[in-house]
C-alpha atoms as a PDB file:
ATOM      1  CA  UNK A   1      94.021 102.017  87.931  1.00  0.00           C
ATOM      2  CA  UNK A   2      97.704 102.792  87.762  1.00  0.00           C
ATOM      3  CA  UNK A   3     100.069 104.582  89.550  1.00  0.00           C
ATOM      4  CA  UNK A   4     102.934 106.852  87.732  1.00  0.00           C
ATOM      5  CA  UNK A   5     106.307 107.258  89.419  1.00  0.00           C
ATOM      6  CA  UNK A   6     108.243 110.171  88.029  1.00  0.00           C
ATOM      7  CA  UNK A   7     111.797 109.567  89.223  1.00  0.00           C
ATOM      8  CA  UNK A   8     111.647 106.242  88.690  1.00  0.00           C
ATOM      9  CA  UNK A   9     114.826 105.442  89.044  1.00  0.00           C
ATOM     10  CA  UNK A  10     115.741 106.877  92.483  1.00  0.00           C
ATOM     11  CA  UNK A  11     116.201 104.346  95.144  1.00  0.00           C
ATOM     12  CA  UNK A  12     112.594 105.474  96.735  1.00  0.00           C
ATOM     13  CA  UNK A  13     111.728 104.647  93.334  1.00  0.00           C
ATOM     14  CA  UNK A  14     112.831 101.527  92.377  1.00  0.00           C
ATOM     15  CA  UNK A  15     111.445  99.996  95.557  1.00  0.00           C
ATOM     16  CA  UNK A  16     108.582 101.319  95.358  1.00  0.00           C
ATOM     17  CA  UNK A  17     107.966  99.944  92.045  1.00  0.00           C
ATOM     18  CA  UNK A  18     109.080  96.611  93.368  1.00  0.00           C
ATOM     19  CA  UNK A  19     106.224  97.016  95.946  1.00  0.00           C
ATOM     20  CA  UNK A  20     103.721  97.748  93.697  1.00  0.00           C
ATOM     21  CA  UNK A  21     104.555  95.103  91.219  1.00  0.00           C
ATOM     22  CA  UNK A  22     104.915  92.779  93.854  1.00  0.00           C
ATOM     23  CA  UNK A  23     100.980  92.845  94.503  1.00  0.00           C
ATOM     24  CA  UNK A  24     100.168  92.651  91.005  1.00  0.00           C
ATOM     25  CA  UNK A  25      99.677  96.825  90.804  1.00  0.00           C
ATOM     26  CA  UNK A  26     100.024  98.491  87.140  1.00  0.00           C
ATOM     27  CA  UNK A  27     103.474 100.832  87.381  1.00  0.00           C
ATOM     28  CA  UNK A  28     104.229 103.305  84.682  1.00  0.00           C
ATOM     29  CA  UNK A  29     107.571 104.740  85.323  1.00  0.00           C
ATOM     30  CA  UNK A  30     107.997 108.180  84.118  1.00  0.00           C
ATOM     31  CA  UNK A  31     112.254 108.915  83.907  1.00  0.00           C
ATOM     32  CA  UNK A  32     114.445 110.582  81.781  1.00  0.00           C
ATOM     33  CA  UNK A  33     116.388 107.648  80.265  1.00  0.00           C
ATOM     34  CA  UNK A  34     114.964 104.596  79.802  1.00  0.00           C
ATOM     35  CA  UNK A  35     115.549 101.608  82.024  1.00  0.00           C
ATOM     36  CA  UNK A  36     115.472  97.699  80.909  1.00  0.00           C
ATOM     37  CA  UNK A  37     115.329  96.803  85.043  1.00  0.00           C
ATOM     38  CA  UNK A  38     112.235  99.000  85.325  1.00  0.00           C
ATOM     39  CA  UNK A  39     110.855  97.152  82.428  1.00  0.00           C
ATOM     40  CA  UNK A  40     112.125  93.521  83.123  1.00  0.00           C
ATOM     41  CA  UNK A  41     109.758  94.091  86.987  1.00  0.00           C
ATOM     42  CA  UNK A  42     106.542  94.558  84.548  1.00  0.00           C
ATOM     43  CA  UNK A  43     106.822  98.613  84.415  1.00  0.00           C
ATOM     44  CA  UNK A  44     105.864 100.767  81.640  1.00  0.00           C
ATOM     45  CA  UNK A  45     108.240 103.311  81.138  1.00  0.00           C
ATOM     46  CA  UNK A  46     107.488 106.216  79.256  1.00  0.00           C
ATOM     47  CA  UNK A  47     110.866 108.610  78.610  1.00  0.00           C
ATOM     48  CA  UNK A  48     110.340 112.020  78.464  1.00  0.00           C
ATOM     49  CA  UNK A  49     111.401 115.541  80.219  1.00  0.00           C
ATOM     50  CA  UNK A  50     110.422 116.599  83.354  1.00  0.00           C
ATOM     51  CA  UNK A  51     109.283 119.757  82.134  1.00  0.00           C
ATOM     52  CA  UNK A  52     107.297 118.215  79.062  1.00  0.00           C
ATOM     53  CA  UNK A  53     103.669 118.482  79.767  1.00  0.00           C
ATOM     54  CA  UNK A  54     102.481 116.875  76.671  1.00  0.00           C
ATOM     55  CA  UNK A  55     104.431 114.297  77.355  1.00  0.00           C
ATOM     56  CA  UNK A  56     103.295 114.138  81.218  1.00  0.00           C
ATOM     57  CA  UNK A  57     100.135 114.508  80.416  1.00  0.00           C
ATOM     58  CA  UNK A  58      99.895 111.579  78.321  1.00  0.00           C
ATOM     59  CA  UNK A  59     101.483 109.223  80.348  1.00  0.00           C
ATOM     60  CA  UNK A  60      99.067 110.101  83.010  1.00  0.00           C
ATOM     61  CA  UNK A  61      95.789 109.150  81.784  1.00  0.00           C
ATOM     62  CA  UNK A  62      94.023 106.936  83.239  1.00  0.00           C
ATOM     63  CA  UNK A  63      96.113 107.242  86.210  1.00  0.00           C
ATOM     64  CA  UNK A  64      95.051 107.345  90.029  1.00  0.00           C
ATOM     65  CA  UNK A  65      97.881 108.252  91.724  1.00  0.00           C
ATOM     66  CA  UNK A  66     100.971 110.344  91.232  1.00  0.00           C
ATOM     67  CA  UNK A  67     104.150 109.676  93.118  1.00  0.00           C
ATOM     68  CA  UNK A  68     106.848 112.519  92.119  1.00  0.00           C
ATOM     69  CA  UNK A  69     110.354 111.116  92.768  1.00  0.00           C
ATOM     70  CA  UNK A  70     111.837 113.955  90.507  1.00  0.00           C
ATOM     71  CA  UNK A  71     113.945 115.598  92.831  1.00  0.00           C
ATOM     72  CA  UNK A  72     115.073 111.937  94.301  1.00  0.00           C
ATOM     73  CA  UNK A  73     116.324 110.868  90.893  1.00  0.00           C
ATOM     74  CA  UNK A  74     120.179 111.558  90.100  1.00  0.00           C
ATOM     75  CA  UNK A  75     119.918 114.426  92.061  1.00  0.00           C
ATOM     76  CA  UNK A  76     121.738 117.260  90.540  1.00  0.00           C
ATOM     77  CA  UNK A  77     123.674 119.826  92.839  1.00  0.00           C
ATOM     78  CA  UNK A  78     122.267 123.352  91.545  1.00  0.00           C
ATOM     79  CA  UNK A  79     119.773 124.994  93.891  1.00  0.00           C
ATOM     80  CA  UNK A  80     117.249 125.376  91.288  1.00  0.00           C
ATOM     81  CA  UNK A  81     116.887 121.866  90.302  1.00  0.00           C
ATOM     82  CA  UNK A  82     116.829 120.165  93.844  1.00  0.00           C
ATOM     83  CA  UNK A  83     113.932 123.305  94.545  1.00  0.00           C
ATOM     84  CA  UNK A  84     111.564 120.408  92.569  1.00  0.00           C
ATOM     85  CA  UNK A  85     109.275 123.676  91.948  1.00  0.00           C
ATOM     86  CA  UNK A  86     108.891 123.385  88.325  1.00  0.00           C
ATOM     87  CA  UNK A  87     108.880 119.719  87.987  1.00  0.00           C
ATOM     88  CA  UNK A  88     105.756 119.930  90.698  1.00  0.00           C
ATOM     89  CA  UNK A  89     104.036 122.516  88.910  1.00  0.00           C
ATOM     90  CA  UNK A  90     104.097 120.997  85.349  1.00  0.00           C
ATOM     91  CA  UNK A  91     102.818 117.524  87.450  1.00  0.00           C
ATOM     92  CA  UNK A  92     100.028 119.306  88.646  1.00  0.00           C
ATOM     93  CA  UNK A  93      98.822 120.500  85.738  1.00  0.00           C
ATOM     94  CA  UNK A  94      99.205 117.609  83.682  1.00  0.00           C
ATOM     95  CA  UNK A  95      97.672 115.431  86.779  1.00  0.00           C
ATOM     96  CA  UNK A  96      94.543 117.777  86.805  1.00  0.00           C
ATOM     97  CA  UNK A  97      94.438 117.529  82.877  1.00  0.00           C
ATOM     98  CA  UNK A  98      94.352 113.824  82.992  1.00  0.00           C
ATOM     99  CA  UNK A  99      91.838 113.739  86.166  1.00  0.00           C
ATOM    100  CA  UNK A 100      94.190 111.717  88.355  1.00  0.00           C
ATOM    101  CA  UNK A 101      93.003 111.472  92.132  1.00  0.00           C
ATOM    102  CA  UNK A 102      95.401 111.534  94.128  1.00  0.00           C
ATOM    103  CA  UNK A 103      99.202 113.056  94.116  1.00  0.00           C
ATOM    104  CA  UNK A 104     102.070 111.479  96.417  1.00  0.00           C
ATOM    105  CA  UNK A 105     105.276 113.662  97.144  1.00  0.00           C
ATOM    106  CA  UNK A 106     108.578 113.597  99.102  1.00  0.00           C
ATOM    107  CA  UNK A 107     110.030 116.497 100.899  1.00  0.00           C
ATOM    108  CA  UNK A 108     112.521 117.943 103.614  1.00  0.00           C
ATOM    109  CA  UNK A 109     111.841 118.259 107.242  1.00  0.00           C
ATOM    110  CA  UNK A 110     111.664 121.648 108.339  1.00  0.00           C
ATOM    111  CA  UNK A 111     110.314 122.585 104.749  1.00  0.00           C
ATOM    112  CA  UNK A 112     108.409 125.852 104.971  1.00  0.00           C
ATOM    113  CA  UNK A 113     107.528 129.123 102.391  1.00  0.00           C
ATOM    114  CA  UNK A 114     108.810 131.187 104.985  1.00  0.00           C
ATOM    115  CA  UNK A 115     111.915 129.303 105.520  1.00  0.00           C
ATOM    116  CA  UNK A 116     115.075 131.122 106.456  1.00  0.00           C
ATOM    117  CA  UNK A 117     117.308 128.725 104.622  1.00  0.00           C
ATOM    118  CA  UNK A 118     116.889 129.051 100.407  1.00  0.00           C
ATOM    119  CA  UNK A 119     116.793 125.437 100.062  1.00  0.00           C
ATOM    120  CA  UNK A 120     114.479 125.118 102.538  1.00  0.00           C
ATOM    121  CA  UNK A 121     111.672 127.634 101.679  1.00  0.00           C
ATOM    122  CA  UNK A 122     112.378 126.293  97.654  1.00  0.00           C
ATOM    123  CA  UNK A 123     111.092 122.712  99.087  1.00  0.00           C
ATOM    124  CA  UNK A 124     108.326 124.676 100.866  1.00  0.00           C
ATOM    125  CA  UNK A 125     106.886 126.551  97.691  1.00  0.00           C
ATOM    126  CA  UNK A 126     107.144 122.991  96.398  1.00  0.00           C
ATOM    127  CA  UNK A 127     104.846 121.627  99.235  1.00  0.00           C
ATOM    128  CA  UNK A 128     102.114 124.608  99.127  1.00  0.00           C
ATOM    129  CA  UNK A 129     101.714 123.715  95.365  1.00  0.00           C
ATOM    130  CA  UNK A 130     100.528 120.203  96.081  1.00  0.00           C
ATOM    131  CA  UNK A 131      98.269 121.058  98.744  1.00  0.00           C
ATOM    132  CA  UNK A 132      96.784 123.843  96.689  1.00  0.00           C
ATOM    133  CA  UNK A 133      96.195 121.853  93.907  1.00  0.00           C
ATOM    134  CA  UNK A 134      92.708 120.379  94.644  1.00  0.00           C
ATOM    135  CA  UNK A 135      93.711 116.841  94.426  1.00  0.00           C
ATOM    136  CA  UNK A 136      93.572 114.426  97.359  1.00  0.00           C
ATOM    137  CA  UNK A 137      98.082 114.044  98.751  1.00  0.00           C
ATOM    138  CA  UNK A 138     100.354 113.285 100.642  1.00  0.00           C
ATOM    139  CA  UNK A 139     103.483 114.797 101.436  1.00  0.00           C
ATOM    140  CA  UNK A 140     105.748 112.820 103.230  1.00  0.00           C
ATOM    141  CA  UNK A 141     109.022 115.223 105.263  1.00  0.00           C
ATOM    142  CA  UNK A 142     111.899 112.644 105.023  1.00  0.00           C
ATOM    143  CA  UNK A 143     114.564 112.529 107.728  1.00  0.00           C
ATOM    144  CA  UNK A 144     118.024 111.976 105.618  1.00  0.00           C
ATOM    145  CA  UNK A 145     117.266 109.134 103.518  1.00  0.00           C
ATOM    146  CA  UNK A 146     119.707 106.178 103.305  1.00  0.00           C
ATOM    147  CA  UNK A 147     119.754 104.597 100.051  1.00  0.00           C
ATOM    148  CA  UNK A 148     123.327 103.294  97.911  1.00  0.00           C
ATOM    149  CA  UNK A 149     122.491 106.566  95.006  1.00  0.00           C
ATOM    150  CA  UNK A 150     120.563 109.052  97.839  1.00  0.00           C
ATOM    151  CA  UNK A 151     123.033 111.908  98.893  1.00  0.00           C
ATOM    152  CA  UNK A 152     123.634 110.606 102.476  1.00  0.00           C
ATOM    153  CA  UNK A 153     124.447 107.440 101.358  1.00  0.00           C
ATOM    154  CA  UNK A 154     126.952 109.122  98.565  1.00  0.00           C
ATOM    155  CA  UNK A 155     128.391 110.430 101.026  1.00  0.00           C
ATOM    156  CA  UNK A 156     128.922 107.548 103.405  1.00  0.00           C
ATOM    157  CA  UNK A 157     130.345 105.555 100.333  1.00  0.00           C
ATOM    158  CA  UNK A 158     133.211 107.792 100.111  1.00  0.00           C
ATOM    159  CA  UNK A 159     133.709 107.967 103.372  1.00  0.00           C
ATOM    160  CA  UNK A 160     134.356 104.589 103.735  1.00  0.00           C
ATOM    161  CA  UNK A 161     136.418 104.352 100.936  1.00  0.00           C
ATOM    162  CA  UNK A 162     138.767 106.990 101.775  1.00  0.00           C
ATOM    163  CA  UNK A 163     142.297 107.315 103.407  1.00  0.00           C
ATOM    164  CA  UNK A 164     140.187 109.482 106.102  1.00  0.00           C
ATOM    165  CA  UNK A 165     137.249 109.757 106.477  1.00  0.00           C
ATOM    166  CA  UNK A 166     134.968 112.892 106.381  1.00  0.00           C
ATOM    167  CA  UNK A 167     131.978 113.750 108.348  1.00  0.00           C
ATOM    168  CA  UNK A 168     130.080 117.161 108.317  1.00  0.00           C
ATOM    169  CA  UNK A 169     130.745 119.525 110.296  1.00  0.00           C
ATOM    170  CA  UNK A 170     129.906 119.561 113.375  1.00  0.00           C
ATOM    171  CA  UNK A 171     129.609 116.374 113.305  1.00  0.00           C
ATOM    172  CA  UNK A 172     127.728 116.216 116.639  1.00  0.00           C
ATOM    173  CA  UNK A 173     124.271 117.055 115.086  1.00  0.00           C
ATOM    174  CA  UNK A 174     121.576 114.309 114.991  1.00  0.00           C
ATOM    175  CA  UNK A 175     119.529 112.144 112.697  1.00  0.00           C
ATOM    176  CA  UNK A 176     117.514 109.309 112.260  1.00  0.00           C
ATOM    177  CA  UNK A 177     118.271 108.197 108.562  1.00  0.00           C
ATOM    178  CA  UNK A 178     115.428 106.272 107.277  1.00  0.00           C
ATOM    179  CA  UNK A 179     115.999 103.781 104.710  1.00  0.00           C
ATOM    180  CA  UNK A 180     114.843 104.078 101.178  1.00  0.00           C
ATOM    181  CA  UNK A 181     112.692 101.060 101.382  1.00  0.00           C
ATOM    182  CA  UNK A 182     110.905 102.229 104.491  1.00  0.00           C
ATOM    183  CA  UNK A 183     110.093 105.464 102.712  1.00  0.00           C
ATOM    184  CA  UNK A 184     108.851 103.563  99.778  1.00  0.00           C
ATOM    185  CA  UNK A 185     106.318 101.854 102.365  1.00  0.00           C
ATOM    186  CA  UNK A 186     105.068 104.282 103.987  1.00  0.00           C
ATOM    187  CA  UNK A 187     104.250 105.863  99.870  1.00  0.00           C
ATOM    188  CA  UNK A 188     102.150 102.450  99.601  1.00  0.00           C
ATOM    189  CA  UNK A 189     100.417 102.929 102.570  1.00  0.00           C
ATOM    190  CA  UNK A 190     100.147 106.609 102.081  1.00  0.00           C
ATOM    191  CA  UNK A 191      98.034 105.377  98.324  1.00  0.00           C
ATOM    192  CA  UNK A 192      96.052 102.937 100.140  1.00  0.00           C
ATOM    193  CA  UNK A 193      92.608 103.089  98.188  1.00  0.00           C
ATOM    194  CA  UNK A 194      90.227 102.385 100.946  1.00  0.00           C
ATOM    195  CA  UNK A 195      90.133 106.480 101.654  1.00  0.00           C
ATOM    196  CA  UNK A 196      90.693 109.581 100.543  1.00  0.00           C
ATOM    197  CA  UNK A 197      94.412 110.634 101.914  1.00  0.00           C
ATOM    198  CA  UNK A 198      94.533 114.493 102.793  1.00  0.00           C
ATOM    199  CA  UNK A 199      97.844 115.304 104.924  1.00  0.00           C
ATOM    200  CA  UNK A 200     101.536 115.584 105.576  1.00  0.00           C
ATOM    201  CA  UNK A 201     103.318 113.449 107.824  1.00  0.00           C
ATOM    202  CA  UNK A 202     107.389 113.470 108.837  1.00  0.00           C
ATOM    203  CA  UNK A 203     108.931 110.302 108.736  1.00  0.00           C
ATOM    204  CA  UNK A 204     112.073 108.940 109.661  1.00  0.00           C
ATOM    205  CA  UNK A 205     114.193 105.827 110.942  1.00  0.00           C
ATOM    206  CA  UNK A 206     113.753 104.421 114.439  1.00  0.00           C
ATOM    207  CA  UNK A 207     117.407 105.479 115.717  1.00  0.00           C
ATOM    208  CA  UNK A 208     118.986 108.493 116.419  1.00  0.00           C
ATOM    209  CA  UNK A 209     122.857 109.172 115.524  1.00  0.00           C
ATOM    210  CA  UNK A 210     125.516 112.017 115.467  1.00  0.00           C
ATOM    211  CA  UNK A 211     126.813 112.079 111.944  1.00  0.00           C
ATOM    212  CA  UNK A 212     130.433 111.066 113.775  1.00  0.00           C
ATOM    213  CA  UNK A 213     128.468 108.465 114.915  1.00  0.00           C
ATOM    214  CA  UNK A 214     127.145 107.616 111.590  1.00  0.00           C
ATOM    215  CA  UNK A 215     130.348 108.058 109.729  1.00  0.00           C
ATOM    216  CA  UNK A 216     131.989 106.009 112.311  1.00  0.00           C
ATOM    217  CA  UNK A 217     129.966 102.918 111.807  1.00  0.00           C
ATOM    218  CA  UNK A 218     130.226 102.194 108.658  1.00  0.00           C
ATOM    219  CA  UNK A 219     133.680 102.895 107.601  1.00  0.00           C
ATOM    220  CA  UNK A 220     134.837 101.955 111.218  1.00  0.00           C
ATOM    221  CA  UNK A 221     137.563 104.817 111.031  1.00  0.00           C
ATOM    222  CA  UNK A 222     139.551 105.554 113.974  1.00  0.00           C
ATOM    223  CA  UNK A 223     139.800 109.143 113.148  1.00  0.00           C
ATOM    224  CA  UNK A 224     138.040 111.394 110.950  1.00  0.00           C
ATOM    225  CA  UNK A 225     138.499 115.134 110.142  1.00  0.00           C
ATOM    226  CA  UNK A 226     134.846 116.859 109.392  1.00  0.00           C
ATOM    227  CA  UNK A 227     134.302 119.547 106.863  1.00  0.00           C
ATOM    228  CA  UNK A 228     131.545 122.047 106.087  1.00  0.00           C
ATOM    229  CA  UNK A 229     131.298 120.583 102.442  1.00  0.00           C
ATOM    230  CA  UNK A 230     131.493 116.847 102.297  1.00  0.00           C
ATOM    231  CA  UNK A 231     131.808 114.922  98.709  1.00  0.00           C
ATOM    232  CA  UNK A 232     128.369 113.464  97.863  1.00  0.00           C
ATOM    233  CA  UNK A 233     126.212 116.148  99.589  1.00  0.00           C
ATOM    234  CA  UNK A 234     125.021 119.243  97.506  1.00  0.00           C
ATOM    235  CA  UNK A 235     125.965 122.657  99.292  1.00  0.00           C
ATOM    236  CA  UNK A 236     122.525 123.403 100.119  1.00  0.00           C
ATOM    237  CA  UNK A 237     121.645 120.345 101.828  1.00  0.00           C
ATOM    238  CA  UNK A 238     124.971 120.345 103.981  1.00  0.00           C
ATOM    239  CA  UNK A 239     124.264 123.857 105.159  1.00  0.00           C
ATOM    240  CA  UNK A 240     120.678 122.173 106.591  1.00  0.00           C
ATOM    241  CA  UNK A 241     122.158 118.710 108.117  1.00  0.00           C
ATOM    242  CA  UNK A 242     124.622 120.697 109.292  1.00  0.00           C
ATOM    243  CA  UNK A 243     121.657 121.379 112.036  1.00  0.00           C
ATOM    244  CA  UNK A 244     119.659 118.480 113.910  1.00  0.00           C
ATOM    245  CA  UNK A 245     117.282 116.066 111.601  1.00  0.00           C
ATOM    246  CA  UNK A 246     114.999 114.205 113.896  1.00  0.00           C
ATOM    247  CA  UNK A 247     111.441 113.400 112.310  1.00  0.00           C
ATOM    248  CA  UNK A 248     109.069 112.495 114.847  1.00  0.00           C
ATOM    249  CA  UNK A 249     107.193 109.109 112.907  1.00  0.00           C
ATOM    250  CA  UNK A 250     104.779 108.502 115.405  1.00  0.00           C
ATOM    251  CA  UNK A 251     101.390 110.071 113.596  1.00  0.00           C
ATOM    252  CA  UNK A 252     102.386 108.487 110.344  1.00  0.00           C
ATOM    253  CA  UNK A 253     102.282 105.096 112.341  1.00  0.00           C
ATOM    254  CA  UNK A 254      99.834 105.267 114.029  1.00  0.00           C
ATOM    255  CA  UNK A 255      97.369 106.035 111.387  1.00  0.00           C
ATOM    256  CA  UNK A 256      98.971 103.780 108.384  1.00  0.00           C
ATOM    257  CA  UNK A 257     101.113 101.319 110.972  1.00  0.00           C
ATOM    258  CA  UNK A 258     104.027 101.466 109.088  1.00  0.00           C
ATOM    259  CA  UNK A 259     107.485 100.954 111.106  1.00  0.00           C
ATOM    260  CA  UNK A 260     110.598 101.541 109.897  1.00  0.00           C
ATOM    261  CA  UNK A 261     113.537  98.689 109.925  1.00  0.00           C
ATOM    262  CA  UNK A 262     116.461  99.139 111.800  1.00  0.00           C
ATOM    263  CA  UNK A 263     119.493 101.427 110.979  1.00  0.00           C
ATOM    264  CA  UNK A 264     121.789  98.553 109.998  1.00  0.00           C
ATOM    265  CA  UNK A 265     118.894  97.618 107.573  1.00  0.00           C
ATOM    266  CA  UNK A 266     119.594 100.293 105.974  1.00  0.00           C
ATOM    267  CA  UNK A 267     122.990 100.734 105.704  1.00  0.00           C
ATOM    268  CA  UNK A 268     123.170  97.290 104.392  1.00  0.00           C
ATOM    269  CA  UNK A 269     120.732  97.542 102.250  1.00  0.00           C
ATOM    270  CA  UNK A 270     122.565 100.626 100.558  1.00  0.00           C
ATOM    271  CA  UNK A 271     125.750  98.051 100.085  1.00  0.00           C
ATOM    272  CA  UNK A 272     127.813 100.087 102.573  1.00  0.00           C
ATOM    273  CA  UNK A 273     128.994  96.791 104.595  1.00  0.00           C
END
């Protein structure tokens, strides 16, 4: 049976779909535009709003598993829309409607309803509605992901390419980015069919960094000035890297033995060398 990626088109997206395809899996891609790379891997792309659950709906049937990418995709910088709440709730329903099994999603770490920070507790409300929902998921807290269209790796790209360089402030906090590819395996594992999948795991890459630190190795600046709001990063998700963003991996692999690649993986897979 097939799996539907709404977001398609986010870097998570598009390698997960590569994944997929690669072992001969049926991909319907559920975006906003529509995509001839999507197609030319073997996808089928159906085009519709996010918010459209007659259109959801029917590109769900017959579908097992739900992967929702939506707040990945082109991420836009208004509160509301990275909050993912209303994009989750009409992909419930529709995914109940359509009797799929089993419903895949990304989130932030520290995500919580009772979060201090608005951002935060938005991704949280997010989060209860999948595991209220009766189907079997996964939610999967991301440390930063590193990807060449993800925020952090926005970020990085201007960085690099200008006269100085900016990191956020403080610039001492720490993180262990995890690339886009090694989230998009640990979704595969996460959908393996062999069992039902009930959980939420945090995931992240296998080395820790200051964001100096990060900043510093990959534009290789000799100085850099830091700033509370840094160009590629929406407002609310500066104000919560601004704090540490460690995930602690080692649950996820042990029970689906998925490892991460190395930071310079990903930092060259996002073309930032």
């Amino acid at each position: 049976m097939p799996v539907l990626i709404i977001g398609a088109t986010s870097d998570v997206g598009r390698s997960l779909a590569g994944l997929l395809r690669a072992e001969d899996a049926q991909v319907r891609a559920y975006v906003r535009q529509d995509d001839a790379d999507l197609r030319s891997m073997g996808c089928k792309v159906a085009v519709g709003l996010y918010d459209d659950l007659g259109r959801m709906e029917s590109a769900m049937e017959q579908v097992h598993t739900v992967v929702n990418l939506a707040a990945e995709e082109d991420p836009p910088f208004r509160l509301r829309d990275w909050s993912n709440q209303e994009t989750t709730d009409v992909a419930l329903i529709a995914a109940r409607s359509a009797d799929v099994m089993r419903f895949l999603a990304l989130s932030e770490l520290h995500a919580s309803p009772t979060a201090r920070d608005e951002y935060l507790r938005a991704r949280g409300t997010s989060d209860d509605l999948v595991r209220s929902s009766g189907l079997q998921f996964a939610i999967l807290r991301c440390a930063p992901i590193l990807g060449a269209h993800t925020p952090l790796g926005e970020a990085l790209r201007r960085a690099r390419d200008a006269r100085v360089a900016t990191s956020l402030s403080p610039g001492s906090q720490r993180m262990n980015p995890i690339g886009a590819g090694d989230v998009a395996r640990a979704l595969l594992l996460a959908d393996s069919r062999g069992a039902a999948v009930n959980g939420e795991w945090d995931i992240g890459g296998n080395e820790g960094v200051s964001f100096d630190e990060l900043v510093t190795r990959v534009t290789r600046a000799k100085r850099i000035q830091r700033r509370k709001s840094v160009p590629g990063i929406p407002r609310a998700i500066a104000r919560t890297w601004s704090r540490d963003r460690i995930a602690d991996s080692r649950d996820f692999a042990e029970q689906f033995g998925w490892a991460p690649g190395s930071l310079d993986d990903a930092i060259k897979a996002s073309g930032l060398t």
